[in-house]
C-alpha atoms as a PDB file:
ATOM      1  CA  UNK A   1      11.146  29.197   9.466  1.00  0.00           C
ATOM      2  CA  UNK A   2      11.125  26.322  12.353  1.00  0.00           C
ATOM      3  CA  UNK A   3       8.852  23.486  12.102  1.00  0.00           C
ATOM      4  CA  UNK A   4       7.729  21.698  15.128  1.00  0.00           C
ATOM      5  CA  UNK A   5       7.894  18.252  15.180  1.00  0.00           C
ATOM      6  CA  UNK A   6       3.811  16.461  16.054  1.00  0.00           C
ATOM      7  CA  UNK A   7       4.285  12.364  16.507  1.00  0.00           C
ATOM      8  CA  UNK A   8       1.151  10.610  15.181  1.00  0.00           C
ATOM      9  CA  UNK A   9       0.309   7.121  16.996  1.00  0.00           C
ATOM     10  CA  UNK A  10      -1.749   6.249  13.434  1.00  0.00           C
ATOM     11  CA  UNK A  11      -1.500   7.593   9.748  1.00  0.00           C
ATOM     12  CA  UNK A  12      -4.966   8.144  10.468  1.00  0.00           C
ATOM     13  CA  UNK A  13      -4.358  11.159  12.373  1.00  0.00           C
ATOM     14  CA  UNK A  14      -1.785  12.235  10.170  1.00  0.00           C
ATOM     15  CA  UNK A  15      -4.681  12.022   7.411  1.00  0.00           C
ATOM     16  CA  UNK A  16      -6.671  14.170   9.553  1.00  0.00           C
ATOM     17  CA  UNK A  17      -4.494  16.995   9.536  1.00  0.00           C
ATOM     18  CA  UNK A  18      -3.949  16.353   5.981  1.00  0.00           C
ATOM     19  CA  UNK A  19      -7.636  17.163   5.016  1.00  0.00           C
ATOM     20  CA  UNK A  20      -8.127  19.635   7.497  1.00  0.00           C
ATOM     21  CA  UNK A  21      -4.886  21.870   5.777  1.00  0.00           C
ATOM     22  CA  UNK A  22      -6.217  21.222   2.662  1.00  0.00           C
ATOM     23  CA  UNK A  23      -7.187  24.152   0.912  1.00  0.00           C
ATOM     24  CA  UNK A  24      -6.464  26.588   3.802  1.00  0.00           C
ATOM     25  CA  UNK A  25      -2.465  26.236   4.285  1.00  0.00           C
ATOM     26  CA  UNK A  26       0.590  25.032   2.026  1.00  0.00           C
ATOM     27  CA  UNK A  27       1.442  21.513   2.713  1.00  0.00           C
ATOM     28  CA  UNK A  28       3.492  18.775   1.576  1.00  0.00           C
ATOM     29  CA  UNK A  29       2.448  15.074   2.565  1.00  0.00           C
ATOM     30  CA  UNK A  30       4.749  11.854   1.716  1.00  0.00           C
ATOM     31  CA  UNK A  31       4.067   7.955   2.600  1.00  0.00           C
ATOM     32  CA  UNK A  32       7.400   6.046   3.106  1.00  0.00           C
ATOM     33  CA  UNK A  33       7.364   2.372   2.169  1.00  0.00           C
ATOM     34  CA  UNK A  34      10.856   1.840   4.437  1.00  0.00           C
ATOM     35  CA  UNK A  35       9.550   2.974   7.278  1.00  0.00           C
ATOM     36  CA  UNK A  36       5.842   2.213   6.390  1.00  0.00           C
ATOM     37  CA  UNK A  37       5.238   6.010   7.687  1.00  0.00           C
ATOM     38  CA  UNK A  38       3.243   8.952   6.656  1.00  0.00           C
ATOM     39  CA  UNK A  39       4.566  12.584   6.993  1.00  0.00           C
ATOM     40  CA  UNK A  40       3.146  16.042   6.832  1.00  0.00           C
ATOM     41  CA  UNK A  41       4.760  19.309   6.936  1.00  0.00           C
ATOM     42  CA  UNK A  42       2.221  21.966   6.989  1.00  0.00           C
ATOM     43  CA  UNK A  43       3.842  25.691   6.493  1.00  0.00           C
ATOM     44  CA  UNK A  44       0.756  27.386   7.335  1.00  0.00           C
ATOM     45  CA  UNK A  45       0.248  25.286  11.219  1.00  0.00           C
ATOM     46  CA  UNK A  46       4.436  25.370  10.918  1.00  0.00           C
ATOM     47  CA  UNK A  47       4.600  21.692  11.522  1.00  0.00           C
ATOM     48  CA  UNK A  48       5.961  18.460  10.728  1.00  0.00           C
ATOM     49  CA  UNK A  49       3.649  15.791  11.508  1.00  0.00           C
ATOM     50  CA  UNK A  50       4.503  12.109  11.093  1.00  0.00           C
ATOM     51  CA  UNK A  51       4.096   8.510  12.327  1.00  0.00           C
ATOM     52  CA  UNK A  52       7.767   8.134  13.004  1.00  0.00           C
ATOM     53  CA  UNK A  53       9.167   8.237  16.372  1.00  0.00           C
ATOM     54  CA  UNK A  54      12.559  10.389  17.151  1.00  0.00           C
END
């Protein structure tokens, strides 16, 4: 499976996708205190979606 990577200006947003996964698609969600980031990767939407710039 490939994931395409979706940059999120706010964890807001990445919230947003969070909720509106929930229940529908298999998803994985992770805050990083390093990078003070939040990450998604949604199987169902196939994408990794995260406030941390590449």
């Amino acid at each position: 499976m490939t994931l395409e990577y979706q940059y999120c200006e706010t964890q807001d947003e990445v919230r947003k996708h969070i909720q509106e996964c929930e229940g529908k698609h298999t998803q994985q969600a992770v805050y990083s205190t390093f990078h003070d980031a939040l990450t998604q990767v949604c199987y169902g939407c196939k994408k990794v979606r995260s406030t941390i710039k590449r």
